[in-house]
PDB file of N, CA and C in Angstrom:
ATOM      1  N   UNK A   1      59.548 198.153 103.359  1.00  0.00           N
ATOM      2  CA  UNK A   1      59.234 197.427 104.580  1.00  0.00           C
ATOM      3  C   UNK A   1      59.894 196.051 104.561  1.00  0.00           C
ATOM      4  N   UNK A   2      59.745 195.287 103.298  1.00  0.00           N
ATOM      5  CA  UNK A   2      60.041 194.128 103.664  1.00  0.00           C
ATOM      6  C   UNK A   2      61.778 194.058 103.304  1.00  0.00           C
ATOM      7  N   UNK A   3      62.485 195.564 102.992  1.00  0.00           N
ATOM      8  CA  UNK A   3      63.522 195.143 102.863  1.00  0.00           C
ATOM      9  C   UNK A   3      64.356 195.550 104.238  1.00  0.00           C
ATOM     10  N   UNK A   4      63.360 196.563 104.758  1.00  0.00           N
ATOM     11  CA  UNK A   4      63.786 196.453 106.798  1.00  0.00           C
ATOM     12  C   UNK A   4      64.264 195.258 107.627  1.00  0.00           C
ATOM     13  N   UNK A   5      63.252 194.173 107.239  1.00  0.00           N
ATOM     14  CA  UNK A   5      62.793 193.031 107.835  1.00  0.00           C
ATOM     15  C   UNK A   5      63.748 192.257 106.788  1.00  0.00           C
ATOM     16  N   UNK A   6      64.588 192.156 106.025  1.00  0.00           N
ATOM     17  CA  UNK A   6      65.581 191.263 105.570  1.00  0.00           C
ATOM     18  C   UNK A   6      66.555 191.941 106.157  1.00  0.00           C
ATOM     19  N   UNK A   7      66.965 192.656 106.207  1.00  0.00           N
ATOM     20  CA  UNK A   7      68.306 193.900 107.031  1.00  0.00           C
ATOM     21  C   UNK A   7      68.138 193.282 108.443  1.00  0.00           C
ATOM     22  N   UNK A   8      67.219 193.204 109.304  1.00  0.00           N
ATOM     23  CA  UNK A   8      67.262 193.007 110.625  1.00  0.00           C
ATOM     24  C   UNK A   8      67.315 191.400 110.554  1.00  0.00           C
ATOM     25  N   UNK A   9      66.748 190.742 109.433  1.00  0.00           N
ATOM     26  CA  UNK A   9      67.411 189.061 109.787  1.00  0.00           C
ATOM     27  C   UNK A   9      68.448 188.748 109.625  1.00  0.00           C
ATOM     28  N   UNK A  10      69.258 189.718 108.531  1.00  0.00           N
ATOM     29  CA  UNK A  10      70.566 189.383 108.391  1.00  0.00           C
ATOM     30  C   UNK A  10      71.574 189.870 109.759  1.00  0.00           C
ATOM     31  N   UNK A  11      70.515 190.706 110.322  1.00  0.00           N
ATOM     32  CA  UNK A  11      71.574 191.000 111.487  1.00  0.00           C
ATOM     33  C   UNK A  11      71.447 189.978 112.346  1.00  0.00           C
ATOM     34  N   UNK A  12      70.341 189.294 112.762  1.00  0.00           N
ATOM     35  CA  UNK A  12      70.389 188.377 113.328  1.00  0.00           C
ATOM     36  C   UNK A  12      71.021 187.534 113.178  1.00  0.00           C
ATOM     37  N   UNK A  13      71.022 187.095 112.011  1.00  0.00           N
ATOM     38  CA  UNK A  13      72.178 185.923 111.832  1.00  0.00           C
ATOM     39  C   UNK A  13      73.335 186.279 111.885  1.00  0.00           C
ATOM     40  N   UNK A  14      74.069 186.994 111.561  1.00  0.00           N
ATOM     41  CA  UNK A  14      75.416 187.778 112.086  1.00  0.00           C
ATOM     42  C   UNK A  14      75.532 187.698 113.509  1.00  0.00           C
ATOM     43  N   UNK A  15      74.387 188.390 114.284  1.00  0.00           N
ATOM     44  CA  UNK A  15      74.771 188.184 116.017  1.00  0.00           C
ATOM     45  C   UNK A  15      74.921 186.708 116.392  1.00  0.00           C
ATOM     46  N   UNK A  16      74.035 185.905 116.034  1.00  0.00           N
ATOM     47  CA  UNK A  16      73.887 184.547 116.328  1.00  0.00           C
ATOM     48  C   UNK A  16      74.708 183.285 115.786  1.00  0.00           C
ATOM     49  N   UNK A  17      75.801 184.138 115.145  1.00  0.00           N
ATOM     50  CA  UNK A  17      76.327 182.949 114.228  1.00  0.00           C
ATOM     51  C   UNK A  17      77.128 182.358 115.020  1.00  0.00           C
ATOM     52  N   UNK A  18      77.318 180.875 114.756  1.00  0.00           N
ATOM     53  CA  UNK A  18      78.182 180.129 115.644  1.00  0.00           C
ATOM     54  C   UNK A  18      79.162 179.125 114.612  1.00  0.00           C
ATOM     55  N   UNK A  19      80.474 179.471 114.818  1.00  0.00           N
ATOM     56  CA  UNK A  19      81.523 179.001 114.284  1.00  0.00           C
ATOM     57  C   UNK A  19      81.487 176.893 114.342  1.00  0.00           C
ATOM     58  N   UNK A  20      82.028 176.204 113.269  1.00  0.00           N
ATOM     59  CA  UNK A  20      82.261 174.993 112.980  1.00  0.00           C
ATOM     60  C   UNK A  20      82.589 174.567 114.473  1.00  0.00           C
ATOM     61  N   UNK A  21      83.795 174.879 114.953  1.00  0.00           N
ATOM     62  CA  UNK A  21      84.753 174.856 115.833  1.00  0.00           C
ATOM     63  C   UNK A  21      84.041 175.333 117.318  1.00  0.00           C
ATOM     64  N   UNK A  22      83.331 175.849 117.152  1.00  0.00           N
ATOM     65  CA  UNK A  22      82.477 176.371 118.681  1.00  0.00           C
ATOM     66  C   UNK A  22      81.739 175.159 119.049  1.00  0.00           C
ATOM     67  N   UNK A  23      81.012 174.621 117.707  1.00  0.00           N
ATOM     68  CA  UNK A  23      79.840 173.979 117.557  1.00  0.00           C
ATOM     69  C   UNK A  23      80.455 172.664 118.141  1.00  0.00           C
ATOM     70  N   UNK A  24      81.588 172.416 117.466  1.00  0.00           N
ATOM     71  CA  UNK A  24      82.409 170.794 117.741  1.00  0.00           C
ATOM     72  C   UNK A  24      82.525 170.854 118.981  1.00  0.00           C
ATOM     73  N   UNK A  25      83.356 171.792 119.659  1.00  0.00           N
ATOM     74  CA  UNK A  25      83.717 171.709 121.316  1.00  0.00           C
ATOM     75  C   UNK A  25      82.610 171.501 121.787  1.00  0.00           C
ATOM     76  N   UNK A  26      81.234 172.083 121.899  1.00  0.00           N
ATOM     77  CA  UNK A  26      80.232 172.251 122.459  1.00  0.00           C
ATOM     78  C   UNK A  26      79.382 170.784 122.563  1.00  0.00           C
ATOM     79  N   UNK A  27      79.813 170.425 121.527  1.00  0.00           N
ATOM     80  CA  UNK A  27      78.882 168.940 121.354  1.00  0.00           C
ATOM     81  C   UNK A  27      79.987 167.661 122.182  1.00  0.00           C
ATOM     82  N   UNK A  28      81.251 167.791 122.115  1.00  0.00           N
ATOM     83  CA  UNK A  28      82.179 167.175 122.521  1.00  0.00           C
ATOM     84  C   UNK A  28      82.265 167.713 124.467  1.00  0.00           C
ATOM     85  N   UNK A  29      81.935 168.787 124.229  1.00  0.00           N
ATOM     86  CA  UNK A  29      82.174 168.734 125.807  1.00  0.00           C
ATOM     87  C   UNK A  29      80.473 168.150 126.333  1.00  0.00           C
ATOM     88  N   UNK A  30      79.350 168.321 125.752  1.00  0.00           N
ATOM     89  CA  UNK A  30      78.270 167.742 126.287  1.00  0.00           C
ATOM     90  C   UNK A  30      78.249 166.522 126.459  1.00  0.00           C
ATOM     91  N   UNK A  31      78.807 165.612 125.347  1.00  0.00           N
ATOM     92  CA  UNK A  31      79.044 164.211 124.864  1.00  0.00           C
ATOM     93  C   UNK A  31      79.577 163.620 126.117  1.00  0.00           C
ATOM     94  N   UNK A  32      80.624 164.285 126.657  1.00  0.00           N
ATOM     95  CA  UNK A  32      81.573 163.541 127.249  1.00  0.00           C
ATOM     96  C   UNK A  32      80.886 163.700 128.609  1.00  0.00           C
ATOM     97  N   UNK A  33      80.068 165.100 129.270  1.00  0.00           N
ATOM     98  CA  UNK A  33      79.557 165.194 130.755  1.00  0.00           C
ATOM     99  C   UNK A  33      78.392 164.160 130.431  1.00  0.00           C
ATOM    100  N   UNK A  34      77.373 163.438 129.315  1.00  0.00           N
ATOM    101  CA  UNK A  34      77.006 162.473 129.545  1.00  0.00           C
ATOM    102  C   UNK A  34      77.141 161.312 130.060  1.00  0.00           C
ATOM    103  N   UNK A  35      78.462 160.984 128.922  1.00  0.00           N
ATOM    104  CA  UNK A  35      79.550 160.066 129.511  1.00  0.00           C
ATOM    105  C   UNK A  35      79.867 160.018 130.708  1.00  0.00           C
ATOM    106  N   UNK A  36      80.412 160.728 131.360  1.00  0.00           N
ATOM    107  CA  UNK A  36      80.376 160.453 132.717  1.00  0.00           C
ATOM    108  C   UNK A  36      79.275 160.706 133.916  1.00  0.00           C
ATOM    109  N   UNK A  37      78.242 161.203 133.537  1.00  0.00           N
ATOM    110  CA  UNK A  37      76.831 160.717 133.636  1.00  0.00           C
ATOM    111  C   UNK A  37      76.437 159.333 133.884  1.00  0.00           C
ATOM    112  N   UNK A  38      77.045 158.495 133.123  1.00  0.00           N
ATOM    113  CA  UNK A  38      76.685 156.877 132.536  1.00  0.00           C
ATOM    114  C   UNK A  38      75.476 157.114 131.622  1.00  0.00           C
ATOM    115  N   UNK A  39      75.401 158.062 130.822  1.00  0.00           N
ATOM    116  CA  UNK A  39      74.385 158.132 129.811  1.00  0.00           C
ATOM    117  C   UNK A  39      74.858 157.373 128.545  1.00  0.00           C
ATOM    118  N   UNK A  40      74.045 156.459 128.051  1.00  0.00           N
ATOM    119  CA  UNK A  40      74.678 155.258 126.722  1.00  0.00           C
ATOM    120  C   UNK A  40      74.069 155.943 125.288  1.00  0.00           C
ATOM    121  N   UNK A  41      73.242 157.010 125.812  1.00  0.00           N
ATOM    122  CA  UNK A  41      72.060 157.341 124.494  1.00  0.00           C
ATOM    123  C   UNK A  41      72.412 158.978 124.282  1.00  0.00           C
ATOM    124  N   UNK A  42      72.892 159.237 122.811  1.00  0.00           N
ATOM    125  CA  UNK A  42      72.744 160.852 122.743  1.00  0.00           C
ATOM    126  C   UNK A  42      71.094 161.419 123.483  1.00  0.00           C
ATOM    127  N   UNK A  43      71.025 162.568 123.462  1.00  0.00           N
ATOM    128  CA  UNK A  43      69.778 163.647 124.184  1.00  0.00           C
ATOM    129  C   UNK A  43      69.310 164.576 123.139  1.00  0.00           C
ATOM    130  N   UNK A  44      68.216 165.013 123.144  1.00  0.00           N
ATOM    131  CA  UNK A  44      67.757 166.127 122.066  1.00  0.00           C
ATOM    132  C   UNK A  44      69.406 167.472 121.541  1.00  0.00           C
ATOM    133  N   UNK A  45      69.537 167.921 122.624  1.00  0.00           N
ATOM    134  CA  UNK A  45      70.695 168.891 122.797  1.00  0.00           C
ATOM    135  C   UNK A  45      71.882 168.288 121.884  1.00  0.00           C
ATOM    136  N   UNK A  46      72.263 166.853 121.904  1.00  0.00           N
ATOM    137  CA  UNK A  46      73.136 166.312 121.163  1.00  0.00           C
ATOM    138  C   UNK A  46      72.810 166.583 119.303  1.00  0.00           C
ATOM    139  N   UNK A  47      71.217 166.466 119.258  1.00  0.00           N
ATOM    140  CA  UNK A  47      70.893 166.575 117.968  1.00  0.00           C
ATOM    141  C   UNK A  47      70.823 167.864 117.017  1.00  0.00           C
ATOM    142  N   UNK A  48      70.563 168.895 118.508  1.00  0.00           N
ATOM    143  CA  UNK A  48      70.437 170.467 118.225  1.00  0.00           C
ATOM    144  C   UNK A  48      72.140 170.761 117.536  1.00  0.00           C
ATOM    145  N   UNK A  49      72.995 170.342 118.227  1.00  0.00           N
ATOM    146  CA  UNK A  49      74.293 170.134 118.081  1.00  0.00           C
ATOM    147  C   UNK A  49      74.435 169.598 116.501  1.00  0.00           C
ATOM    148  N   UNK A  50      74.320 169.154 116.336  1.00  0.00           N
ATOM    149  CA  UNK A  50      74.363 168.241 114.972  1.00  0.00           C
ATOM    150  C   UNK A  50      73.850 169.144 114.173  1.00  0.00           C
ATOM    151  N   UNK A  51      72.832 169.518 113.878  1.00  0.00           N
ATOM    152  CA  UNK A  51      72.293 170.207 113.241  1.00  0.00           C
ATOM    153  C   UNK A  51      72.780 171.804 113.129  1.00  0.00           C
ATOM    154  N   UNK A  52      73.552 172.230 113.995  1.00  0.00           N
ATOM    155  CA  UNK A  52      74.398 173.579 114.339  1.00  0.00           C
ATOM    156  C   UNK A  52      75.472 173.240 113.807  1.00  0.00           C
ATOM    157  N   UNK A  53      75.881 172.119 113.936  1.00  0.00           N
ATOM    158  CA  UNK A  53      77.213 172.008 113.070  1.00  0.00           C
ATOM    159  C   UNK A  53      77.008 172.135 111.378  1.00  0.00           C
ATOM    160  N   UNK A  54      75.985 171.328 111.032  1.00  0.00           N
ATOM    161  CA  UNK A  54      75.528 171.082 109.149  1.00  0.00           C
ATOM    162  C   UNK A  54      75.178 172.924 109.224  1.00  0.00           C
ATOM    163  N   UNK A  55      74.432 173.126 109.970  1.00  0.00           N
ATOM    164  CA  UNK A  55      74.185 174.634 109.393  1.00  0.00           C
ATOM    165  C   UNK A  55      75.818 175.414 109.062  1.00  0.00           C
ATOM    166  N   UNK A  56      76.413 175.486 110.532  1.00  0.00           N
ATOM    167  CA  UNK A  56      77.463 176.281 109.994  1.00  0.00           C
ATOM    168  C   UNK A  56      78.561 175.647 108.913  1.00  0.00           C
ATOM    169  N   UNK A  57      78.861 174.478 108.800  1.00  0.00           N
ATOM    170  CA  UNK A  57      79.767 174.389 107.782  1.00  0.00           C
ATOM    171  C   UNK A  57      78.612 174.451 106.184  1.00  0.00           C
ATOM    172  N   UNK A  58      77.359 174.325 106.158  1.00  0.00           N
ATOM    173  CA  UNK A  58      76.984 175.223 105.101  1.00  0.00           C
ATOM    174  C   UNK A  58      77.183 176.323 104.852  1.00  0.00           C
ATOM    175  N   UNK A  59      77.417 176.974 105.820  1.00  0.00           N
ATOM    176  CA  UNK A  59      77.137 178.930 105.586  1.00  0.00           C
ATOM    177  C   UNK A  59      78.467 179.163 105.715  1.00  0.00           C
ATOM    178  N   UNK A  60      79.260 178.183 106.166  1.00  0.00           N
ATOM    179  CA  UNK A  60      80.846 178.562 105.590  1.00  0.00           C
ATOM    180  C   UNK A  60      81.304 177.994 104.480  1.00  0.00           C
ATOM    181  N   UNK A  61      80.701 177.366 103.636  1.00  0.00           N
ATOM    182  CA  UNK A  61      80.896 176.319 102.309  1.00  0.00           C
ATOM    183  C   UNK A  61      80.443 177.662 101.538  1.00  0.00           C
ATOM    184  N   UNK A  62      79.268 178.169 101.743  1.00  0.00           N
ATOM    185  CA  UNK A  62      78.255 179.141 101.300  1.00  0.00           C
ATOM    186  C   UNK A  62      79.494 180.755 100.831  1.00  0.00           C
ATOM    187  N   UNK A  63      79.802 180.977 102.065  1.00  0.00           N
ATOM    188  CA  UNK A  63      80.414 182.187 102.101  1.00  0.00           C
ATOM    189  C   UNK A  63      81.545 181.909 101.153  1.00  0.00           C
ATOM    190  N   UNK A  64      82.566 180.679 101.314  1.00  0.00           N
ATOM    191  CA  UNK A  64      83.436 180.945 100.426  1.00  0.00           C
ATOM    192  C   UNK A  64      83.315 180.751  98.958  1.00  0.00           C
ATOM    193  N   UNK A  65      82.059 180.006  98.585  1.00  0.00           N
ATOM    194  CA  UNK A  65      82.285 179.686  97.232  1.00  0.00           C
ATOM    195  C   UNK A  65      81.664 181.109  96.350  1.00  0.00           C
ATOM    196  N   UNK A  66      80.510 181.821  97.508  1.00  0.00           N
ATOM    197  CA  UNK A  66      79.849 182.439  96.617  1.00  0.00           C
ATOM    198  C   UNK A  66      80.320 184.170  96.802  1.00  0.00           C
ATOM    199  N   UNK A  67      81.575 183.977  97.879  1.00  0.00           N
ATOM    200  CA  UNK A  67      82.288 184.955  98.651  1.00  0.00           C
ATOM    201  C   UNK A  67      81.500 186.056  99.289  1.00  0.00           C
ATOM    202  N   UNK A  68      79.960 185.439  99.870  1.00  0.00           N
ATOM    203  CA  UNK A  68      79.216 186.423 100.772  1.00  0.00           C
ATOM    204  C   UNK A  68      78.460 186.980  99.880  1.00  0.00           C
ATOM    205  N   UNK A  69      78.127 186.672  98.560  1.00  0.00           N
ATOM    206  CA  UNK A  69      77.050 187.255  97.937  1.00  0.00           C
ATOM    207  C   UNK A  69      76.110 186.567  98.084  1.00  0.00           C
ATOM    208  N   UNK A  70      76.008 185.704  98.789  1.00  0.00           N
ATOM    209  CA  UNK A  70      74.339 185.044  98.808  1.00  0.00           C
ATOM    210  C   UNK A  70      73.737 185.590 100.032  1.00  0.00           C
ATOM    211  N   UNK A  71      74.570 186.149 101.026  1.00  0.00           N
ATOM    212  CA  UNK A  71      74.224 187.149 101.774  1.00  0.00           C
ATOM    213  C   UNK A  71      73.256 188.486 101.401  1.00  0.00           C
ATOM    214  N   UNK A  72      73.626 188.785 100.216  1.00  0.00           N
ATOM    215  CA  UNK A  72      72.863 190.222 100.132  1.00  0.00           C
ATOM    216  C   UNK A  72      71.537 190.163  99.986  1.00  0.00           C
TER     217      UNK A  72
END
Protein backbone atom coordinates (compact mmCIF):
# COMPACT_ATOMS: atom_id res chain seq x y z
CA UNK A 1 0.00 0.00 0.00
CA UNK A 2 2.30 2.46 1.01
CA UNK A 3 4.51 1.65 -1.86
CA UNK A 4 1.27 2.55 -4.30
CA UNK A 5 1.14 5.86 -2.63
CA UNK A 6 5.03 6.60 -3.23
CA UNK A 7 4.55 5.44 -7.10
CA UNK A 8 1.60 7.88 -7.48
CA UNK A 9 3.70 10.85 -5.72
CA UNK A 10 6.41 10.28 -7.79
CA UNK A 11 4.11 10.60 -10.59
CA UNK A 12 2.99 13.61 -9.42
CA UNK A 13 5.98 15.18 -9.28
CA UNK A 14 6.97 14.16 -12.74
CA UNK A 15 3.53 15.71 -14.09
CA UNK A 16 4.08 18.85 -12.11
CA UNK A 17 7.59 19.48 -12.56
CA UNK A 18 8.58 22.84 -13.61
CA UNK A 19 11.88 23.56 -15.30
CA UNK A 20 14.68 26.43 -13.79
CA UNK A 21 14.02 28.31 -17.01
CA UNK A 22 10.07 28.15 -16.99
CA UNK A 23 10.26 29.28 -13.43
CA UNK A 24 12.70 32.43 -14.38
CA UNK A 25 10.45 33.62 -17.36
CA UNK A 26 7.44 33.27 -15.23
CA UNK A 27 8.66 35.37 -12.38
CA UNK A 28 10.28 37.90 -14.89
CA UNK A 29 7.28 38.22 -16.92
CA UNK A 30 5.06 38.79 -13.57
CA UNK A 31 7.80 41.19 -12.23
CA UNK A 32 7.69 43.30 -15.07
CA UNK A 33 3.36 43.39 -15.60
CA UNK A 34 3.77 44.76 -11.95
CA UNK A 35 6.09 47.14 -13.08
CA UNK A 36 4.03 48.53 -15.30
CA UNK A 37 1.24 48.30 -12.92
CA UNK A 38 3.33 51.01 -10.85
CA UNK A 39 3.62 48.26 -8.27
CA UNK A 40 7.10 49.19 -6.05
CA UNK A 41 6.54 45.95 -3.75
CA UNK A 42 7.00 42.16 -4.89
CA UNK A 43 3.26 40.11 -4.18
CA UNK A 44 2.82 36.66 -2.56
CA UNK A 45 2.97 35.05 -6.33
CA UNK A 46 6.47 36.75 -6.61
CA UNK A 47 7.49 34.62 -3.49
CA UNK A 48 5.67 31.37 -4.73
CA UNK A 49 8.08 32.09 -7.67
CA UNK A 50 11.10 32.15 -5.64
CA UNK A 51 10.53 29.32 -3.96
CA UNK A 52 9.71 27.28 -7.44
CA UNK A 53 12.81 28.35 -8.58
CA UNK A 54 15.10 26.94 -5.14
CA UNK A 55 12.91 23.86 -5.51
CA UNK A 56 13.74 23.19 -9.08
CA UNK A 57 17.36 23.99 -9.26
CA UNK A 58 17.48 21.56 -6.14
CA UNK A 59 15.90 18.66 -7.90
CA UNK A 60 18.13 19.47 -10.78
CA UNK A 61 21.39 19.74 -8.52
CA UNK A 62 19.66 16.47 -7.02
CA UNK A 63 19.21 14.56 -10.29
CA UNK A 64 22.61 15.18 -11.54
CA UNK A 65 24.78 14.49 -8.73
CA UNK A 66 22.89 11.51 -7.53
CA UNK A 67 21.87 10.71 -11.37
CA UNK A 68 18.03 10.12 -10.37
CA UNK A 69 18.62 7.69 -7.68
CA UNK A 70 17.22 9.66 -5.01
CA UNK A 71 14.20 9.34 -7.02
CA UNK A 72 13.57 5.71 -6.38
Amino acid sequence: MAEDRVEELKRILQQNEVSVANAHEALEHHLNQLHRLGATLEDNVCEVLRKVIVQAEAIEELDRITNWTWRK
